[in-house]
PDB file of N, CA and C in Angstrom:
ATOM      1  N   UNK A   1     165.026-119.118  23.344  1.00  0.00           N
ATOM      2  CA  UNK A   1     164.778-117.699  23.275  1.00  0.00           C
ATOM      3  C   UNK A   1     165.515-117.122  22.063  1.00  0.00           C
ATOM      4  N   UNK A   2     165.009-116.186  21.519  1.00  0.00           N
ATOM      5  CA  UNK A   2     165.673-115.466  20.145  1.00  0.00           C
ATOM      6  C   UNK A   2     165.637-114.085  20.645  1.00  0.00           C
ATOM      7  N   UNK A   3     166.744-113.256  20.003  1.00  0.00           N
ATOM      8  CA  UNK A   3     167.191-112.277  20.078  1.00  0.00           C
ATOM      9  C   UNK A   3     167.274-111.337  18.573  1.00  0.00           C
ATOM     10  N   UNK A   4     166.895-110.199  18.539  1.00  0.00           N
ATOM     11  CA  UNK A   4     167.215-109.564  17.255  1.00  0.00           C
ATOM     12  C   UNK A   4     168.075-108.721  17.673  1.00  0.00           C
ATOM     13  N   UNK A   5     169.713-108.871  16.693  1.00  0.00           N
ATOM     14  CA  UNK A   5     170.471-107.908  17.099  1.00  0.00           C
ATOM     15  C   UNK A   5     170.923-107.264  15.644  1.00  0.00           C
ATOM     16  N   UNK A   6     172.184-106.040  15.795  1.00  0.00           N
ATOM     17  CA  UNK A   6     172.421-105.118  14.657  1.00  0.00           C
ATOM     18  C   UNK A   6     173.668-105.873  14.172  1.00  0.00           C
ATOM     19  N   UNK A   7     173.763-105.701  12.719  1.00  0.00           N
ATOM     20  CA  UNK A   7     174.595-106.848  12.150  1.00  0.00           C
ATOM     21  C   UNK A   7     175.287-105.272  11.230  1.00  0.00           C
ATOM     22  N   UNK A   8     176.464-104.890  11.314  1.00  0.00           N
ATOM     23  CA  UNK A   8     177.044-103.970  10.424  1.00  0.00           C
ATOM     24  C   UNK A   8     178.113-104.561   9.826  1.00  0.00           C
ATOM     25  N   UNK A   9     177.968-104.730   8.211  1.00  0.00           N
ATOM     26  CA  UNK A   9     179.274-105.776   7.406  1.00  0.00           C
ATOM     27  C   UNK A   9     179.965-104.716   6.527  1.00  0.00           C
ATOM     28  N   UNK A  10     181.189-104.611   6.333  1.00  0.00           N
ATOM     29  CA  UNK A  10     181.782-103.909   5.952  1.00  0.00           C
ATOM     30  C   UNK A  10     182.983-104.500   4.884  1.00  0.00           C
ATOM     31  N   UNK A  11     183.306-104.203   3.695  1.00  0.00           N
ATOM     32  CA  UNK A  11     184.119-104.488   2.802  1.00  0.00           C
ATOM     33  C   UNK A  11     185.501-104.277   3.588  1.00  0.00           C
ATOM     34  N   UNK A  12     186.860-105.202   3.666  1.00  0.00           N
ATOM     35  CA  UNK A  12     187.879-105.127   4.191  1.00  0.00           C
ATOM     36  C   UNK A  12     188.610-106.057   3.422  1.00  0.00           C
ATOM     37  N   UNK A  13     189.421-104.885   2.720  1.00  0.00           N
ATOM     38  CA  UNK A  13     190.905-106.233   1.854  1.00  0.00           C
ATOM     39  C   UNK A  13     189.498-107.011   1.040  1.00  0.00           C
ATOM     40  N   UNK A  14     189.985-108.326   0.445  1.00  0.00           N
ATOM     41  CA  UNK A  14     189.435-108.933  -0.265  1.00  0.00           C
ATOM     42  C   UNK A  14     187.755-109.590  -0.002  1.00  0.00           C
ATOM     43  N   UNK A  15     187.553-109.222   1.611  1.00  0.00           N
ATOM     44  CA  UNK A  15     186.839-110.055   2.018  1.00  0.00           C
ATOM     45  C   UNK A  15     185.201-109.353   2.980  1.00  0.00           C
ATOM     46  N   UNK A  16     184.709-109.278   3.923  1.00  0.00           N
ATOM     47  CA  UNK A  16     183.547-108.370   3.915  1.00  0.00           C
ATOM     48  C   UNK A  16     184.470-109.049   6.415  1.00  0.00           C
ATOM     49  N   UNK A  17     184.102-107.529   7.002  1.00  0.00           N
ATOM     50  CA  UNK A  17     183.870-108.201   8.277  1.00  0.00           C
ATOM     51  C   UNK A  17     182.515-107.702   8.530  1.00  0.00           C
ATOM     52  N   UNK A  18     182.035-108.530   9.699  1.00  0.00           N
ATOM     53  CA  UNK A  18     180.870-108.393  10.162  1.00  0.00           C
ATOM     54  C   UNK A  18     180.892-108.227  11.859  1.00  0.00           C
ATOM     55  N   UNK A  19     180.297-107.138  12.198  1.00  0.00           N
ATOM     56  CA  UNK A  19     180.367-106.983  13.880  1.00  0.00           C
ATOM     57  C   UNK A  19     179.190-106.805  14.162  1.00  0.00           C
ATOM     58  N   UNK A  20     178.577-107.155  15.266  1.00  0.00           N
ATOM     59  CA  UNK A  20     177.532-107.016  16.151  1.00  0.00           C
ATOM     60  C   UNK A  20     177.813-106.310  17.241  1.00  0.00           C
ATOM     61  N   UNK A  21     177.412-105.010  17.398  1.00  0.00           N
ATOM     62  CA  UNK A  21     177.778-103.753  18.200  1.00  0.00           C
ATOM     63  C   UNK A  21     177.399-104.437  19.866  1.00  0.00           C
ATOM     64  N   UNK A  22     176.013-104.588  19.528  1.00  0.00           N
ATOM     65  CA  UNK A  22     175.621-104.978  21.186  1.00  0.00           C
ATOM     66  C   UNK A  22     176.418-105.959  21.478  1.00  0.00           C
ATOM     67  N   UNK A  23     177.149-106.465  21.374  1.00  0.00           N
ATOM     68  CA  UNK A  23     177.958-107.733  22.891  1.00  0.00           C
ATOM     69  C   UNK A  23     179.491-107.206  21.788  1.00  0.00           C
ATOM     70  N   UNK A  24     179.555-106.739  20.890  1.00  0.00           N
ATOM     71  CA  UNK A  24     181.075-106.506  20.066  1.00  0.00           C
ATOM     72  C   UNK A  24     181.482-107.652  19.443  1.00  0.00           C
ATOM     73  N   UNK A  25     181.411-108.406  19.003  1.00  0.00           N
ATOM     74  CA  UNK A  25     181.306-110.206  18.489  1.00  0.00           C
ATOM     75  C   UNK A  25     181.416-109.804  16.897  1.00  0.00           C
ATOM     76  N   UNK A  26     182.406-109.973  16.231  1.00  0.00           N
ATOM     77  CA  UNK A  26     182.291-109.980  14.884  1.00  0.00           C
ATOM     78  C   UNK A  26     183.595-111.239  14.189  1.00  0.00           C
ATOM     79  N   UNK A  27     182.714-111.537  12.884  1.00  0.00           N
ATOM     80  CA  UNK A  27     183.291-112.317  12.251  1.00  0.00           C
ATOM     81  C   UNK A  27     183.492-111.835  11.390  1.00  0.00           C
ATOM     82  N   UNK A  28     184.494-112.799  10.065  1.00  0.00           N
ATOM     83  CA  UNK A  28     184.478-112.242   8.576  1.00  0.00           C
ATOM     84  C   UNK A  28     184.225-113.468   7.618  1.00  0.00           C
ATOM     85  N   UNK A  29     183.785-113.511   6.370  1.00  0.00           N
ATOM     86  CA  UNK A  29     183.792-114.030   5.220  1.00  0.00           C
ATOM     87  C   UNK A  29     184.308-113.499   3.919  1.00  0.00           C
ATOM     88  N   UNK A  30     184.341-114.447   3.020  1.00  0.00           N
ATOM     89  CA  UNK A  30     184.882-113.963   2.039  1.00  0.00           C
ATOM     90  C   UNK A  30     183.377-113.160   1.136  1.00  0.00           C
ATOM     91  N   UNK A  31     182.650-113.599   1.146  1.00  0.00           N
ATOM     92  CA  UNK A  31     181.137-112.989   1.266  1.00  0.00           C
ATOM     93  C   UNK A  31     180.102-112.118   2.176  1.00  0.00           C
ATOM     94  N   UNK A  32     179.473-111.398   1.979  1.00  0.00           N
ATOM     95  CA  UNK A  32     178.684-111.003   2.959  1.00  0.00           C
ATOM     96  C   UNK A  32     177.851-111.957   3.423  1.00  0.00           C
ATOM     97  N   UNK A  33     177.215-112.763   2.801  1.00  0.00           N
ATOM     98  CA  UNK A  33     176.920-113.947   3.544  1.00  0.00           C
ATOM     99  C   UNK A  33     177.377-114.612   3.934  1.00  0.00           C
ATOM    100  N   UNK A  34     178.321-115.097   3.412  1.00  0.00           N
ATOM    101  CA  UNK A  34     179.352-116.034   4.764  1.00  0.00           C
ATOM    102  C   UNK A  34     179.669-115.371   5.909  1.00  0.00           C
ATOM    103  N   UNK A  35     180.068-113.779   5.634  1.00  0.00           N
ATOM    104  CA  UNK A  35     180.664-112.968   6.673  1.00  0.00           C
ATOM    105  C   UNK A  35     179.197-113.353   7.970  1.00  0.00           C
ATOM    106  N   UNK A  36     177.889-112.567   7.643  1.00  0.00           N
ATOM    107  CA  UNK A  36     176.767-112.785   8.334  1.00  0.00           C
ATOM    108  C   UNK A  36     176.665-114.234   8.750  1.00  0.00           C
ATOM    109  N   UNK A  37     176.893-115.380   7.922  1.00  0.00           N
ATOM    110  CA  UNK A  37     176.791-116.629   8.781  1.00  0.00           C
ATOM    111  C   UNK A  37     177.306-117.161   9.765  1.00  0.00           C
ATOM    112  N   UNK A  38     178.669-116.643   9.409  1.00  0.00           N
ATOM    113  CA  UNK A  38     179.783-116.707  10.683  1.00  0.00           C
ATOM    114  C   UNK A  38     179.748-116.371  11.801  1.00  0.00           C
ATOM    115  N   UNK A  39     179.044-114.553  11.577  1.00  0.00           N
ATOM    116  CA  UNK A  39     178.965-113.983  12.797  1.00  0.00           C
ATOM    117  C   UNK A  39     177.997-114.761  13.899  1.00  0.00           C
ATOM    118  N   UNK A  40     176.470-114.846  12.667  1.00  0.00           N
ATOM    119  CA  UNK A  40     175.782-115.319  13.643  1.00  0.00           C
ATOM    120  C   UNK A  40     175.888-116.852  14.333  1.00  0.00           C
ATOM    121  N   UNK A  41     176.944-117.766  13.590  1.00  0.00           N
ATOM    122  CA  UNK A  41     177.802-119.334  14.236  1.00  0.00           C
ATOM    123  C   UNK A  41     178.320-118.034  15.718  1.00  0.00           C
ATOM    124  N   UNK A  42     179.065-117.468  15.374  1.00  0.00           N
ATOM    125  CA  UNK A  42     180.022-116.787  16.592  1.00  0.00           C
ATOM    126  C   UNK A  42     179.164-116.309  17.987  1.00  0.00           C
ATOM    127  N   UNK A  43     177.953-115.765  17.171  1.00  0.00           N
ATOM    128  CA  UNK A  43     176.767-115.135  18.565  1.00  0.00           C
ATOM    129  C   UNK A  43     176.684-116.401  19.101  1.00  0.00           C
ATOM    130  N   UNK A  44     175.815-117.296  18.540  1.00  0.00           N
ATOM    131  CA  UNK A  44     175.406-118.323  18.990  1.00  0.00           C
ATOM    132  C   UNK A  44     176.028-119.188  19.931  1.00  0.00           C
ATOM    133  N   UNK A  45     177.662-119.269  19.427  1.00  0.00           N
ATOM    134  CA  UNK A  45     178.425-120.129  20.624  1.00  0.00           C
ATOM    135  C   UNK A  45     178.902-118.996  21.244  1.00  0.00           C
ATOM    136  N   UNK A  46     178.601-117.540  21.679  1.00  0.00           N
ATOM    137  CA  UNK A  46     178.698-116.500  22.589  1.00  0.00           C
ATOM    138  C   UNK A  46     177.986-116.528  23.188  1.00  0.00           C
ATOM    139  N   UNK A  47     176.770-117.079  22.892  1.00  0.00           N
ATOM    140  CA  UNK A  47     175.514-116.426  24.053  1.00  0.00           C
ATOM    141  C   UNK A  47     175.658-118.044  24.806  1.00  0.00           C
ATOM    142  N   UNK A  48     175.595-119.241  23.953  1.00  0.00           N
ATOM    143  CA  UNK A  48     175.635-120.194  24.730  1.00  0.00           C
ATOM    144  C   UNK A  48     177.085-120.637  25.373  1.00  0.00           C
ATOM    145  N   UNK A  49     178.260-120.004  25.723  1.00  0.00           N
ATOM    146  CA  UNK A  49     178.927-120.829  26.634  1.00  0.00           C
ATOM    147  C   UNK A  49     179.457-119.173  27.817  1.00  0.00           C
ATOM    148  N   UNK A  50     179.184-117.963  27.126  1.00  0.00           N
ATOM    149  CA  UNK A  50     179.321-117.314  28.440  1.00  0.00           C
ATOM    150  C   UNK A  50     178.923-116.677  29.370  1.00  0.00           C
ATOM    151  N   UNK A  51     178.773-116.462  30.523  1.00  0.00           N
ATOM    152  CA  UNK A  51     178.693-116.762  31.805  1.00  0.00           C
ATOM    153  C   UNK A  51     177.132-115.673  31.692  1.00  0.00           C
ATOM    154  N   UNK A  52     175.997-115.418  32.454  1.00  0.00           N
ATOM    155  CA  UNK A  52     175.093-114.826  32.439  1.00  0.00           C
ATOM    156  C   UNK A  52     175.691-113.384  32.818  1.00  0.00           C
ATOM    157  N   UNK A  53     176.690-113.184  33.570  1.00  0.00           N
ATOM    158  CA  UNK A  53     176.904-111.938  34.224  1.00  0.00           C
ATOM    159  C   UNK A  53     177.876-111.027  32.862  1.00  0.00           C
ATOM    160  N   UNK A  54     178.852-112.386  32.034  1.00  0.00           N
ATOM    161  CA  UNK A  54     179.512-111.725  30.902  1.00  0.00           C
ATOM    162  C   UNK A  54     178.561-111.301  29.937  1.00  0.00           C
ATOM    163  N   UNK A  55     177.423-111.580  29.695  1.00  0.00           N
ATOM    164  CA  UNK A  55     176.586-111.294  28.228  1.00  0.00           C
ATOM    165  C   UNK A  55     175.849-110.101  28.964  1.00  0.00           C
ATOM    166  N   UNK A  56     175.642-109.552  30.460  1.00  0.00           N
ATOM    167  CA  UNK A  56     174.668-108.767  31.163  1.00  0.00           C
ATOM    168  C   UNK A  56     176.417-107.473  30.827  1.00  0.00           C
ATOM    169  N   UNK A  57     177.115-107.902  31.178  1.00  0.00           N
ATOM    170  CA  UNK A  57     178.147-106.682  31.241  1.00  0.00           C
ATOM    171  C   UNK A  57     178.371-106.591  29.482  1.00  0.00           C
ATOM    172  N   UNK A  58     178.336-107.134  28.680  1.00  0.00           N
ATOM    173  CA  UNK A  58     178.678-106.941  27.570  1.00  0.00           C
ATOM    174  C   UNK A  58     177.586-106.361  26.261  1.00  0.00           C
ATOM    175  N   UNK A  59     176.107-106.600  27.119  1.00  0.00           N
ATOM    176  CA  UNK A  59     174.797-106.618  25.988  1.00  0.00           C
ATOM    177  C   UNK A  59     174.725-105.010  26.155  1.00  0.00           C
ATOM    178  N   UNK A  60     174.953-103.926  25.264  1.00  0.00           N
ATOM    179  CA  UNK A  60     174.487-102.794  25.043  1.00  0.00           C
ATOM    180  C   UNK A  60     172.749-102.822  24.442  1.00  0.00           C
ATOM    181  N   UNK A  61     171.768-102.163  25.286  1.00  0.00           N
ATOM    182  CA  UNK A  61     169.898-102.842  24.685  1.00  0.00           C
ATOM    183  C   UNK A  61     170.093-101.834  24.031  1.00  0.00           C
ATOM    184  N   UNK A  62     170.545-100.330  23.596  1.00  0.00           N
ATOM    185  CA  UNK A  62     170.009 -99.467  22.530  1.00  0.00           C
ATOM    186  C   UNK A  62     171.412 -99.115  22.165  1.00  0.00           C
ATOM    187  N   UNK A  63     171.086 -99.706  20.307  1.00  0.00           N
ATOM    188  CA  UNK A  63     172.347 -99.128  19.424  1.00  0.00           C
ATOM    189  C   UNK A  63     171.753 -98.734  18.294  1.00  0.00           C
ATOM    190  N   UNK A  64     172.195 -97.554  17.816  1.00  0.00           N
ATOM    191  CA  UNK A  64     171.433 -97.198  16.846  1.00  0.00           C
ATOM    192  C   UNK A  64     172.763 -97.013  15.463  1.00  0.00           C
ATOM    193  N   UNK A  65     172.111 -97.068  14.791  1.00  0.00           N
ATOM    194  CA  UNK A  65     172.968 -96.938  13.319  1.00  0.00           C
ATOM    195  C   UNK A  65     172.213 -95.801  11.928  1.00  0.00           C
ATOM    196  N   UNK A  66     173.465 -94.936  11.724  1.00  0.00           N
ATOM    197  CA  UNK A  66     172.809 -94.068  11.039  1.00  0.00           C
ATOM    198  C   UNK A  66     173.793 -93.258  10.540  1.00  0.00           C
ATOM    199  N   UNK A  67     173.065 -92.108   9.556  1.00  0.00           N
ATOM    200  CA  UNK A  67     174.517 -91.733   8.655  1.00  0.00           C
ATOM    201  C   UNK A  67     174.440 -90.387   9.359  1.00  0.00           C
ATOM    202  N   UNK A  68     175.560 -89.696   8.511  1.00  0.00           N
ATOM    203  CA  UNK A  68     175.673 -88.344   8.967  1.00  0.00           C
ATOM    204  C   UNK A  68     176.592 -87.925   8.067  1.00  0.00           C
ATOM    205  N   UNK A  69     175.964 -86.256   7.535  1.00  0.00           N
ATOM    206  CA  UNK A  69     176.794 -85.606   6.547  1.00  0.00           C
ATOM    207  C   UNK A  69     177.536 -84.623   7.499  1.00  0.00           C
ATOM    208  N   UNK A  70     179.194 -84.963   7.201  1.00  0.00           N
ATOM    209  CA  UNK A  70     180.152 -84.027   7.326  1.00  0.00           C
ATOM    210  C   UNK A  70     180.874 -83.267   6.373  1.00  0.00           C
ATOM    211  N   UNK A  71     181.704 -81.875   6.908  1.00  0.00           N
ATOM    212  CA  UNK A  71     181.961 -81.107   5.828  1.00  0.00           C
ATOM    213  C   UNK A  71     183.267 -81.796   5.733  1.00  0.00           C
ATOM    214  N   UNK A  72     184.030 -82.012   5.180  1.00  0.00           N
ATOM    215  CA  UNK A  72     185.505 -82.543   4.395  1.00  0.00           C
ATOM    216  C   UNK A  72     186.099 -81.859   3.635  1.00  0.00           C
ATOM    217  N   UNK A  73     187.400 -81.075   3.936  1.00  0.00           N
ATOM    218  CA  UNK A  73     188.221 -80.374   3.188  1.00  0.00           C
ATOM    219  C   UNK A  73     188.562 -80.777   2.273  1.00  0.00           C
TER     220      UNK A  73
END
């Protein structure tokens, strides 16, 4: 079974992290692609070793991502 989930990578210190909002699972690389490869190595041995009831308490089904203009003093 395959899953499409939200992948948000972010520049940190020298290197990029990467989190996946729905289950919270993030990795880092020194690349954004490594960062993204990692994560998704990390989903992968997440979804396959924990428990059906941990991925049901942990899977958020609607996350949305989006910007927003604020005013800033």
């Amino acid at each position: 079974m395959k899953r499409t989930l939200t992948v948000i990578i972010e520049r940190e210190g020298d290197g990029y992290v990467a989190l996946c909002p729905e289950v919270d699972v993030a990795s880092q690389g020194e690349t954004v692609d490594e960062a993204r490869d990692n994560l998704k190595e990390a989903l992968e041995l997440f979804f396959e070793t924990a428990s059906a009831e941990e991925v049901q308490r942990r899977l958020h089904d609607e996350v949305y991502v989006t910007r927003l203009e604020v005013a800033v003093d």
